[in-house]
Protein backbone atom coordinates (compact mmCIF):
# COMPACT_ATOMS: atom_id res chain seq x y z
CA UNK A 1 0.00 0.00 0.00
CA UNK A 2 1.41 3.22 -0.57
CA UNK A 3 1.22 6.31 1.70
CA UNK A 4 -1.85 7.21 3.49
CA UNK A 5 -3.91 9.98 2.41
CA UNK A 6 -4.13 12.65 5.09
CA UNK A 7 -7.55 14.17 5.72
CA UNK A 8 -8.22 17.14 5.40
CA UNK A 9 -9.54 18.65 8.58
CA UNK A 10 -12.07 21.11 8.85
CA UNK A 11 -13.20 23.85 11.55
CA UNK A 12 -16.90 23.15 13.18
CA UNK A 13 -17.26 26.46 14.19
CA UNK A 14 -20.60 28.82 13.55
CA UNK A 15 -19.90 30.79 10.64
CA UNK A 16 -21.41 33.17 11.49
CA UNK A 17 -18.84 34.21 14.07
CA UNK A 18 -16.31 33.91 12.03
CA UNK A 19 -14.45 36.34 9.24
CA UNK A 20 -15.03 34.67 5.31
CA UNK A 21 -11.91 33.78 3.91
CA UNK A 22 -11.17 35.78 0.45
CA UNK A 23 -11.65 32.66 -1.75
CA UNK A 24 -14.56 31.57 -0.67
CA UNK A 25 -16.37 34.75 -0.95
CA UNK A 26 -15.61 34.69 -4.51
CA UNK A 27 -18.29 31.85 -6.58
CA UNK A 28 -15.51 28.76 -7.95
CA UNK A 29 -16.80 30.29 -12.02
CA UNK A 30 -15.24 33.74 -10.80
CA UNK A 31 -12.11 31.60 -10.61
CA UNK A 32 -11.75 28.65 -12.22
CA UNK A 33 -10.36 28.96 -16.07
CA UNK A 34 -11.38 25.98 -17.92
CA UNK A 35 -9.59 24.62 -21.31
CA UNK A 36 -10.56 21.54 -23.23
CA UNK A 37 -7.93 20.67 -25.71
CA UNK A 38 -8.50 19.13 -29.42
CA UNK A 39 -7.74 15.70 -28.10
CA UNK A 40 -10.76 16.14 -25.21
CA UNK A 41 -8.04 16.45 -22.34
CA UNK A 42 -9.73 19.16 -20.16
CA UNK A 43 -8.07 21.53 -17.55
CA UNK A 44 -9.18 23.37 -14.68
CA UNK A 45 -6.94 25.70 -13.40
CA UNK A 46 -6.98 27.77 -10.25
CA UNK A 47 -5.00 30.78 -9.13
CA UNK A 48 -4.17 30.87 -5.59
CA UNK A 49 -1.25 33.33 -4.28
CA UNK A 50 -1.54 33.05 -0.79
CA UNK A 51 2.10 30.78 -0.70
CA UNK A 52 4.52 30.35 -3.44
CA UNK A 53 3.27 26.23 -3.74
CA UNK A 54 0.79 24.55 -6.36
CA UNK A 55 -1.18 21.46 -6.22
CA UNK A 56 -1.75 19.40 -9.42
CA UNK A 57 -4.15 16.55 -9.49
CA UNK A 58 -4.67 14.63 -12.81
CA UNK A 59 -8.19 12.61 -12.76
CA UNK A 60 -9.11 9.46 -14.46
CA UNK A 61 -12.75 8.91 -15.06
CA UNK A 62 -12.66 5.02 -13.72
CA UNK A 63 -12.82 3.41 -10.99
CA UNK A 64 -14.29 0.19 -9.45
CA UNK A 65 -17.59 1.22 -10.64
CA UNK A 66 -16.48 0.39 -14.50
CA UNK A 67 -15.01 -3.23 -13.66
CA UNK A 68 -16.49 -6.47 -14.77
CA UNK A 69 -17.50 -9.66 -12.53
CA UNK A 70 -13.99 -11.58 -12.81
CA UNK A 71 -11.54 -9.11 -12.97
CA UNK A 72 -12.57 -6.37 -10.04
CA UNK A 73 -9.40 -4.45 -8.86
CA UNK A 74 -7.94 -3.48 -11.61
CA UNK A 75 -8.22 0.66 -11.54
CA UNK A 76 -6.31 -0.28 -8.10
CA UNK A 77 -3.92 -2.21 -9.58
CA UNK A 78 -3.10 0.11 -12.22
CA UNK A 79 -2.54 2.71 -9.67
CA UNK A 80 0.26 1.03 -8.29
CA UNK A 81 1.56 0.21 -11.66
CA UNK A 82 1.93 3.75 -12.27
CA UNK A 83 4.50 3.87 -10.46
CA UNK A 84 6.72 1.81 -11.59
CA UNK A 85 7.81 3.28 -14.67
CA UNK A 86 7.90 4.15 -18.35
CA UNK A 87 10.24 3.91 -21.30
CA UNK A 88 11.75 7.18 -19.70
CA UNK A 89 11.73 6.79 -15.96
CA UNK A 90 11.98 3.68 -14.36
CA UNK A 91 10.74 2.35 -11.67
CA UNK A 92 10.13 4.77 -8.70
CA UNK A 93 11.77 7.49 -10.69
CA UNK A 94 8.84 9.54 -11.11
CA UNK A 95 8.58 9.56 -6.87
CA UNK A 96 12.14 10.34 -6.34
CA UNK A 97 12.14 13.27 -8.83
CA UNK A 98 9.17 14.73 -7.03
CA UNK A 99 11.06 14.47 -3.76
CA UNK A 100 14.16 15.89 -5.49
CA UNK A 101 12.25 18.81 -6.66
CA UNK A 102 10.66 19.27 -2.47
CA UNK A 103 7.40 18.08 -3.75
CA UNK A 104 5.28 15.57 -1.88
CA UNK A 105 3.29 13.22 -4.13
CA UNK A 106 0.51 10.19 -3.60
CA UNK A 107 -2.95 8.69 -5.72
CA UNK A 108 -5.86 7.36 -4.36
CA UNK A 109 -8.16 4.75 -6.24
CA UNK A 110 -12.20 5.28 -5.51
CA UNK A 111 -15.52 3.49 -7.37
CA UNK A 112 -15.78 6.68 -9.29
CA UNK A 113 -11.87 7.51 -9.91
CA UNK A 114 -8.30 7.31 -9.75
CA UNK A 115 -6.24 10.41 -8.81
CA UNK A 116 -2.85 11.33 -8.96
CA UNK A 117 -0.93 14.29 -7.53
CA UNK A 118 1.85 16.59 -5.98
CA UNK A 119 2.71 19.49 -4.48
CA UNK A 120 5.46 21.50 -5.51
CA UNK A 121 7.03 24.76 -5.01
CA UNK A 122 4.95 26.85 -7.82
CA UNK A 123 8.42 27.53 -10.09
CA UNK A 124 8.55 23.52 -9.94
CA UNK A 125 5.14 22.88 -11.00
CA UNK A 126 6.35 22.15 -14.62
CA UNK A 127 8.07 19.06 -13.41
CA UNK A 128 4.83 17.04 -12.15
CA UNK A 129 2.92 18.38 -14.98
CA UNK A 130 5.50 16.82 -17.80
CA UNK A 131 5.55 13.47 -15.69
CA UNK A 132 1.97 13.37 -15.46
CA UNK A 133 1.60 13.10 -19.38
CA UNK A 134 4.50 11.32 -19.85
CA UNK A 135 2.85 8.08 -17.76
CA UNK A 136 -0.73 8.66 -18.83
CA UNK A 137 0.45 6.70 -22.28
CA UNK A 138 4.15 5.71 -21.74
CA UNK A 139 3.38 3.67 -18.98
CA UNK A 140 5.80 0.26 -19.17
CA UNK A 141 3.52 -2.99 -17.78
CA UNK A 142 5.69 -6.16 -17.96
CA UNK A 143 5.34 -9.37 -16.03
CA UNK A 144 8.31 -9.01 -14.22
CA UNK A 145 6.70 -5.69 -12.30
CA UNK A 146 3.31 -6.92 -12.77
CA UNK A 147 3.75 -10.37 -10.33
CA UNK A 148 5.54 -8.92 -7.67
CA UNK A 149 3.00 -5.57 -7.52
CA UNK A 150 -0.04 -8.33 -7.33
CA UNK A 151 1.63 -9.85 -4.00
CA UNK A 152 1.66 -6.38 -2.99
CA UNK A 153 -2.28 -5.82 -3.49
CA UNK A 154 -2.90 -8.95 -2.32
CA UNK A 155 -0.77 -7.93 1.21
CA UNK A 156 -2.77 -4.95 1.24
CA UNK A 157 -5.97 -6.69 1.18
CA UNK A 158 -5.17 -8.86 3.76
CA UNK A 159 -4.53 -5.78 6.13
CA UNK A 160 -6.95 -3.30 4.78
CA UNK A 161 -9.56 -5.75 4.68
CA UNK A 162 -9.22 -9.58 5.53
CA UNK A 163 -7.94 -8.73 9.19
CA UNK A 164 -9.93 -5.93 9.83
CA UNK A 165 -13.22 -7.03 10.63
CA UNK A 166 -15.16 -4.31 10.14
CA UNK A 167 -14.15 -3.50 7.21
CA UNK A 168 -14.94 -6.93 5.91
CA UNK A 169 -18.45 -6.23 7.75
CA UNK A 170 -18.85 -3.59 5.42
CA UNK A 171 -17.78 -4.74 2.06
CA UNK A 172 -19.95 -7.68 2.68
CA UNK A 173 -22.83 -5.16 3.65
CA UNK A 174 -22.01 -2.82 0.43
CA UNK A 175 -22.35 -6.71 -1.82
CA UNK A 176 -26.09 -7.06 -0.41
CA UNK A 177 -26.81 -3.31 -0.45
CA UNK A 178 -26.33 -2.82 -4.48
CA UNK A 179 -28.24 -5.85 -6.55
CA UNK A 180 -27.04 -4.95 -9.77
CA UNK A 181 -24.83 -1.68 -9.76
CA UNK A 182 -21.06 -2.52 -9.58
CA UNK A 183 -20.80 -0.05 -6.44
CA UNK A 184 -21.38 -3.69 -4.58
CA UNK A 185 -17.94 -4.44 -5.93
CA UNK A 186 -14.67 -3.30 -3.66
CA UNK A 187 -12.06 -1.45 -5.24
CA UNK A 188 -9.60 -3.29 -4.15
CA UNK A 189 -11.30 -6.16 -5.54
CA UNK A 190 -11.93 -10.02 -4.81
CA UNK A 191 -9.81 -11.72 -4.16
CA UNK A 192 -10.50 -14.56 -6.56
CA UNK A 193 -9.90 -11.87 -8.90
CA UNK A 194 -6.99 -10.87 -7.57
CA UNK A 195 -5.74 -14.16 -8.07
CA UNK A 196 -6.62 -14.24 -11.24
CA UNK A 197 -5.82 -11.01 -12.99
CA UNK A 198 -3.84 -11.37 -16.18
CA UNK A 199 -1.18 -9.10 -17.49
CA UNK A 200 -3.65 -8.52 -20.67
CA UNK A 201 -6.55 -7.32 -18.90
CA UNK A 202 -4.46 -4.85 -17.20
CA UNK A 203 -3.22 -3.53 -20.51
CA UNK A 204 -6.78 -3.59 -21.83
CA UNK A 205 -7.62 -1.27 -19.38
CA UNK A 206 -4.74 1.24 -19.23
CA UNK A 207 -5.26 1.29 -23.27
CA UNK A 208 -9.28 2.27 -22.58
CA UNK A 209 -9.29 4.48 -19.65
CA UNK A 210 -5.95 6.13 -19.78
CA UNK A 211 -6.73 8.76 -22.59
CA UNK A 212 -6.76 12.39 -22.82
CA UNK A 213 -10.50 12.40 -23.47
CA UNK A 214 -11.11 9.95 -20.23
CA UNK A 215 -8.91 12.52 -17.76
CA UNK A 216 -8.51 15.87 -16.64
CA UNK A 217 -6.39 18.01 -14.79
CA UNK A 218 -6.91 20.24 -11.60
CA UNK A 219 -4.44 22.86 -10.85
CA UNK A 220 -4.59 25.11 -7.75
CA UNK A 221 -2.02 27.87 -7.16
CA UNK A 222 0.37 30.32 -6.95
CA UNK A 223 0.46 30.28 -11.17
CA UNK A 224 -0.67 32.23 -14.29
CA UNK A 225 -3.52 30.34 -15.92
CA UNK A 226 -2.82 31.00 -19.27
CA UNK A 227 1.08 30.53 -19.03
CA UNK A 228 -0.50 27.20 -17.13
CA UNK A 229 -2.95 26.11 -19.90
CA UNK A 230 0.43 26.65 -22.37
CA UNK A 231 2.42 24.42 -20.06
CA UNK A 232 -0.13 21.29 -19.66
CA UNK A 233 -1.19 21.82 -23.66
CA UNK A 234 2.22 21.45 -24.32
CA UNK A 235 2.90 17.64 -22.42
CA UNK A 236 -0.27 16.59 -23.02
CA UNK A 237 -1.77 18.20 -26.29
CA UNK A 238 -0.09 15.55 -28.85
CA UNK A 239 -1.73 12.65 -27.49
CA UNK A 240 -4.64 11.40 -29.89
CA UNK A 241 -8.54 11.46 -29.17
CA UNK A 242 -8.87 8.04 -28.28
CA UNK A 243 -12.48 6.17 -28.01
CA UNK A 244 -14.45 7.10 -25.88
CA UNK A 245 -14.57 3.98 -23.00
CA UNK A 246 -17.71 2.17 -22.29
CA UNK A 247 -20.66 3.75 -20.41
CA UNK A 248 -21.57 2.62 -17.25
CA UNK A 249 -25.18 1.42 -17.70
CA UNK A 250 -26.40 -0.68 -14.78
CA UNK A 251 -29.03 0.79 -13.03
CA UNK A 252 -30.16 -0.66 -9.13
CA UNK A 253 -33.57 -1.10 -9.33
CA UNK A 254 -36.10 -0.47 -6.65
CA UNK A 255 -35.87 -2.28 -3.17
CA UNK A 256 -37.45 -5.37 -2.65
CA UNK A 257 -37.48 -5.29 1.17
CA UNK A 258 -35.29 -5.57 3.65
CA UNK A 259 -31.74 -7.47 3.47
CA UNK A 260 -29.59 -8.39 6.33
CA UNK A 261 -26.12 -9.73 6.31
CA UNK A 262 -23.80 -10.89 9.72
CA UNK A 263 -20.50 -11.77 9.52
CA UNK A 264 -18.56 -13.68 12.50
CA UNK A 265 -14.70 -12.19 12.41
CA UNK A 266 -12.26 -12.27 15.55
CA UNK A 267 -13.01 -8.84 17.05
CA UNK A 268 -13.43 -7.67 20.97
CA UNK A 269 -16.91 -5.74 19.85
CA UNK A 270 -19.64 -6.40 17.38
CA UNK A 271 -20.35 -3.37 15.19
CA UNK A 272 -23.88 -2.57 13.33
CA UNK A 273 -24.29 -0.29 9.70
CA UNK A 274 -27.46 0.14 7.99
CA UNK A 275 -26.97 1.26 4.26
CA UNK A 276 -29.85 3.04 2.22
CA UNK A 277 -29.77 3.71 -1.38
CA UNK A 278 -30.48 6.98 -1.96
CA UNK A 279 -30.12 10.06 -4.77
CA UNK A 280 -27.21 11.80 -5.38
CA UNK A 281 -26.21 15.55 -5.55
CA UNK A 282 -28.39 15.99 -8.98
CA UNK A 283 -31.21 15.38 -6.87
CA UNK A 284 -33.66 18.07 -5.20
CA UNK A 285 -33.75 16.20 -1.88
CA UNK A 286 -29.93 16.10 -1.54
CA UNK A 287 -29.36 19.38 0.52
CA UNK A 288 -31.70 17.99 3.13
CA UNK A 289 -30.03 14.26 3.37
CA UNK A 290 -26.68 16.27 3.67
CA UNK A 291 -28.39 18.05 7.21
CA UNK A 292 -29.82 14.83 8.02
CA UNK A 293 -26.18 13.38 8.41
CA UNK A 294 -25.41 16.65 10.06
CA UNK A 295 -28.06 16.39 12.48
CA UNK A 296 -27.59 12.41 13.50
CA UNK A 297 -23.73 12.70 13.70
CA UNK A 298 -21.85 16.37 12.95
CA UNK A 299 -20.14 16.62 16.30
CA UNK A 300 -21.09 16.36 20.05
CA UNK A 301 -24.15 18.79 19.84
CA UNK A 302 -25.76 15.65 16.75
CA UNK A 303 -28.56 13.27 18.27
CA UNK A 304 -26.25 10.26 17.83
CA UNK A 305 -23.71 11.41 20.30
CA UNK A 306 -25.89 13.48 22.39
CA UNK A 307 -28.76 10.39 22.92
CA UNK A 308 -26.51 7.24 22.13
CA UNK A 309 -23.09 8.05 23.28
CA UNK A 310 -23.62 10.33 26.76
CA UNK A 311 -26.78 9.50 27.52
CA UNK A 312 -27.86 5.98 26.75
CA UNK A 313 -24.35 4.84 26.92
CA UNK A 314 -24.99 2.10 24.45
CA UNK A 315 -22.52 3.47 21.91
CA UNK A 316 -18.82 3.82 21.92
CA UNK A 317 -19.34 5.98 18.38
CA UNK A 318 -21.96 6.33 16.10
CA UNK A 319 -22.27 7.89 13.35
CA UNK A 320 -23.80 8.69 9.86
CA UNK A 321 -22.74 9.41 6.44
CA UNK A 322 -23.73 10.35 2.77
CA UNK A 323 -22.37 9.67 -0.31
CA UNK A 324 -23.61 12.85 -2.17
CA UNK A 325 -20.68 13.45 -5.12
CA UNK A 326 -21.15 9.56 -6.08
CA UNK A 327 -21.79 9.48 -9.91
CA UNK A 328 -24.80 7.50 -9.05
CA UNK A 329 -27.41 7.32 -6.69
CA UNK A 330 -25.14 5.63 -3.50
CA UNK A 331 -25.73 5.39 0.10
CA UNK A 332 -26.97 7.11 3.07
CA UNK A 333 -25.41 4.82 5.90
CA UNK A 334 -25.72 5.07 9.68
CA UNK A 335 -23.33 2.85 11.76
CA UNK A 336 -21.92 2.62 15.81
CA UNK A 337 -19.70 0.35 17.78
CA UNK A 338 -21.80 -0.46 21.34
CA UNK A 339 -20.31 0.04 24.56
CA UNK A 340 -18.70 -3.44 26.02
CA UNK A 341 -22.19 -5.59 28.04
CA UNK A 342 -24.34 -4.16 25.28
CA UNK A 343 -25.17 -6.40 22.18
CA UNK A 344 -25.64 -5.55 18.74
CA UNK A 345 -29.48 -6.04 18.99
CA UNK A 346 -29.67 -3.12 22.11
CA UNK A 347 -27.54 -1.03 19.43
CA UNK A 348 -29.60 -1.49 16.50
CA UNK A 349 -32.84 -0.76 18.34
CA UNK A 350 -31.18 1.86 19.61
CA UNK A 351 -29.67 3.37 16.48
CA UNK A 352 -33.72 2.70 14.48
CA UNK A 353 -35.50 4.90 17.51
CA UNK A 354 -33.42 7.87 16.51
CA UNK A 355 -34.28 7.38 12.75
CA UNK A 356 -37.88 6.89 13.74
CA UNK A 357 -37.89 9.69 16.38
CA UNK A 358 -36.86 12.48 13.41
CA UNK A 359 -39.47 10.63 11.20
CA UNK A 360 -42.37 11.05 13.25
CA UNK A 361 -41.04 15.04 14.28
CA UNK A 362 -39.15 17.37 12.06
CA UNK A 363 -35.87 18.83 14.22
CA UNK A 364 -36.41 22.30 15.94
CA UNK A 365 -35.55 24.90 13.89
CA UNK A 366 -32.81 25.76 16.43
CA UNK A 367 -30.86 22.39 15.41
CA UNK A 368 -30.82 22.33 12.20
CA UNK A 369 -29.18 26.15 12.62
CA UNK A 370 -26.64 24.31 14.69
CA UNK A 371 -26.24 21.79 12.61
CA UNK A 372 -26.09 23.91 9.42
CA UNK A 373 -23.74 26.08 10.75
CA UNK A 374 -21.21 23.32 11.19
CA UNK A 375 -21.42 22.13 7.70
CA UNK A 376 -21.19 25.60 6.15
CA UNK A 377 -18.23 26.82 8.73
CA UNK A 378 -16.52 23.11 7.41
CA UNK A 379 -16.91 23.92 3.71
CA UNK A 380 -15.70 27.71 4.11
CA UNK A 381 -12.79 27.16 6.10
CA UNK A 382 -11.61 24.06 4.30
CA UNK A 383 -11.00 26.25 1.51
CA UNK A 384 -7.83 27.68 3.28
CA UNK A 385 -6.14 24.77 1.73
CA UNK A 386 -5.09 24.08 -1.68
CA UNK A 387 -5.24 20.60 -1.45
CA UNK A 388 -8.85 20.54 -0.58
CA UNK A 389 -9.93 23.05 -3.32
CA UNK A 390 -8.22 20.91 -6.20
CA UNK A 391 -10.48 17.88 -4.52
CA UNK A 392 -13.47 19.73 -4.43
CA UNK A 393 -13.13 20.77 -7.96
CA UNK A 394 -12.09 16.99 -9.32
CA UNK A 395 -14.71 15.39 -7.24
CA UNK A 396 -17.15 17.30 -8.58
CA UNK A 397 -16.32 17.35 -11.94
CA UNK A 398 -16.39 13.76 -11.55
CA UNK A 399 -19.94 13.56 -9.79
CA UNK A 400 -21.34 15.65 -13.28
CA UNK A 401 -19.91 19.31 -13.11
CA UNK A 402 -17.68 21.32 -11.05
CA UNK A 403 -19.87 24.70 -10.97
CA UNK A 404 -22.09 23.15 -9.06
CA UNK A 405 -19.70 23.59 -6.11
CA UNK A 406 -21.02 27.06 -5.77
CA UNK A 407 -24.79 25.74 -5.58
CA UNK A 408 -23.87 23.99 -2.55
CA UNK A 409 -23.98 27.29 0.43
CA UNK A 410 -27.41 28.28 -0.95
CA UNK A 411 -28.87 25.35 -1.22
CA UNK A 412 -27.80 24.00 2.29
CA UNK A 413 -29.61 27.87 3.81
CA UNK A 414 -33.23 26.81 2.04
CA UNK A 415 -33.03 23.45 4.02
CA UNK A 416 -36.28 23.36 6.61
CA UNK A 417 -36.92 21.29 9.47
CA UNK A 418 -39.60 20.08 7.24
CA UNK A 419 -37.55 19.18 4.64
CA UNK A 420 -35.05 16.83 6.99
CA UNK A 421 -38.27 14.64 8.13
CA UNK A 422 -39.49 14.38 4.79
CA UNK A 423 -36.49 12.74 3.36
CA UNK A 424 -36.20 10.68 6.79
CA UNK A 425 -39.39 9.27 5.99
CA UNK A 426 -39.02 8.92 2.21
CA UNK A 427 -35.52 7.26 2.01
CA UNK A 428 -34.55 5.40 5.82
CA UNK A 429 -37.16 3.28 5.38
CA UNK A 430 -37.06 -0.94 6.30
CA UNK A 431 -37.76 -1.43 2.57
CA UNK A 432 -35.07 0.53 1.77
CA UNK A 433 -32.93 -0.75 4.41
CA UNK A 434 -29.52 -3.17 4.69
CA UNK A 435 -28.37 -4.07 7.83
CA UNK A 436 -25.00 -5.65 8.48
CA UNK A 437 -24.32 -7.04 11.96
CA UNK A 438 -20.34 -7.71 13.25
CA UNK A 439 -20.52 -11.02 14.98
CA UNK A 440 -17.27 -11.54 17.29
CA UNK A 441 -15.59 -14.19 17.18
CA UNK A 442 -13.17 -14.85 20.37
CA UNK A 443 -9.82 -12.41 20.35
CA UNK A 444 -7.08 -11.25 21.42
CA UNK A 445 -8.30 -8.87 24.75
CA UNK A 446 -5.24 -7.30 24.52
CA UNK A 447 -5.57 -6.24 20.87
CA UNK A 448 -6.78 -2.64 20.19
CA UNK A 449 -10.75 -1.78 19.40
CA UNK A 450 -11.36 -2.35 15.80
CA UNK A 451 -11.72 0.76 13.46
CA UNK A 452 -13.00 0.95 9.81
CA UNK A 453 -10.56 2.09 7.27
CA UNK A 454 -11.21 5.84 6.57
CA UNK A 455 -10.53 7.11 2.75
CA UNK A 456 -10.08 5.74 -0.84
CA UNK A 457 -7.83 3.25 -1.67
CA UNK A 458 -4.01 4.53 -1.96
């Protein structure tokens, strides 16, 4: 596995206590200078002068979401491969030249993506941008690197996954949740398919997904944008249009009642998740899910630590989350770890009166302030960093357009208590509903409490 991504972490403060910073005052199409080039590579390019440092982040439109049954784990595969060399630079090269130049560098693999980039000293931006191109087609795949980089994968499964038993809860729990949509399938993949994976197929898919027209580039810095836009047509301009790759075009069809899967793994506590499919951020009800996870989970003030954690004490953590920049409709998932003496069944009860409770009454209009003002403070004070900006931008470019980053702040403010119940009601249904359940099996005491992997792939 290669280096952890660091999260990015945001302030939960009230905004409206706190100064704006400049950026975010301005709407992201004040800022951003887009450029498609004749091959269908597109750019998006932000200045940002604050330090003398620029982030570059080239984006590959596929992930595990565009795999086929057999040979799963691929995008993730190729990640790693992407490291290890082309005709030009060998193997590692293209790390130890970032390092060289006092650049940092890393790539994360997702169902909707797979994302490289660096951060460099602004006057060495040109450096990341001319290896970028240089791998997207150059890239050298040979057995000899290909063998060894599978028993790599295959280590990483084992500890991402395998031995961590709630993460295993959960990719079991994602496989019942999604019927027919490849988001059941993990990117790291099976690992039957792992085992399995042939030299050819990764080829087939560097050749299909790893064109100009399948990829973009997010820049965010202290640059010009036009002497930028020169600089990336330049490295990545004489590539050809290639086809365009294969659509996506499973669809996950209505619910057909409620699923449960439990899973018995050596672990000290049992752990409960409920997934529900719900609409992404093209939908009208996705400002209101977005304060629903705000008001179950944002912080200390949110029901789930406020009624489960201090005052039930059934909970060691709970919490809830949304998938709203998912390409398609994804998940609305609530989850907790109980306290040691109480079962998974107390927990689950527990965890289904607090969706029922903001079903059958809407939130006081003083909450969902609270809780709005957490998720707006988050969003405006993230954008103090670089880093986060260029992710905003590629994620949701990804998820169907990057302007509608600044719809986002607005559409959060019309949000009513109303509004939160309605799409409690409508979506967190049993129908709707799959439940997995973390049976323990005897362990280690000793060992540490069991955590799920946060994060993409990397």
């Amino acid at each position: 596995m290669r280096k952890s991504l660091l999260a990015v972490a945001a302030l939960t403060c009230a905004a409206s206590l706190l100064p704006v910073p400049a950026p975010a005052a301005q709407k992201y199409v004040e800022q951003v200078v887009e450029r498609t080039l004749d091959n269908g590579f597109r750019m998006l390019l932000l200045e940002d002068h604050k330090a003398p440092v620029a982030v570059v982040q080239v984006w590959y439109r596929v992930g595990s979401r565009n795999e086929l049954p057999g040979i799963t784990g691929l995008s993730h595969m190729l990640e790693h491969m992407m490291f290890k060399g082309t005709a030009r630079n060998g193997p590692e090269e293209y790390s130890r030249i970032i390092a060289s130049n006092g650049g940092n560098e890393n790539a994360f693999t997702s169902d909707d993506a797979t994302t490289y980039f660096a951060t460099l000293a602004s006057d060495r931006i040109g450096v990341e941008v001319e290896l970028e191109a240089d791998r997207m087609r150059n890239l050298v795949l040979s057995e000899q690197l290909f063998e060894p980089e599978r028993q790599v994968v295959t280590e990483e499964r084992r500890t991402r996954t395998d031995n961590n038993p709630i993460a295993f809860m959960f990719e079991s729990l994602t496989a019942a949740t999604f019927l027919e949509h490849p988001y059941r399938q993990p990117v790291i993949g099976w690992p039957t398919d792992i085992a399995g994976w042939k030299l050819s197929d990764l080829k087939a898919h560097y050749d299909t997904y790893y064109q100009p027209n399948n990829a973009f580039l997010v820049a965010v810095g202290d640059f010009d944008a036009q002497a930028m836009g020169e600089l990336v047509e330049k490295h990545f301009g004489g590539y050809p249009r290639a086809a365009d790759p294969p659509a996506v075009r499973a669809k996950e069809p209505p619910p057909r009642g409620e699923r449960r899967v439990s899973v018995e793994r050596p672990a000290r506590l049992p752990f409960v998740a409920m997934q529900y499919v719900v609409p992404n951020l093209h939908h009208p009800d996705a400002p209101a899910l977005e304060m629903l996870e705000s008001v179950l989970s944002n912080g200390k003030s949110s029901r789930f630590y406020q009624r489960l954690v201090r005052e039930q004490r059934v909970a060691l953590d709970a919490g809830a989350s949304y998938a709203r920049t998912a390409i398609d409709d994804k998940t609305f998932t609530v989850s907790a770890q109980p306290q040691p003496g109480v079962s998974a069944e107390q927990l689950e009860k527990a965890l289904l009166a607090e969706i029922d409770a903001i079903q059958q009454a809407p939130p006081a209009q003083d909450e969902l302030d609270r809780a709005r003002a957490q998720v707006e403070a988050a969003f405006v004070f993230a954008q103090d960093s670089m880093f986060y900006r260029g992710m905003l931008l590629g994620t949701y470019e990804i998820a169907g357009g990057w302007r509608q980053i600044d719809e986002f702040l607005p559409a959060i403010e019309r949000v009513t208590p109303a509004q939160l119940q309605e799409v409690a009601k409508k979506y967190l249904t049993a129908q709707n509903r799959t439940t997995g359940v973390l049976v323990p099996l005897p362990t280690d005491e000793s060992a540490p409490l069991e955590r799920m992997p946060t994060g993409p792939m990397s």
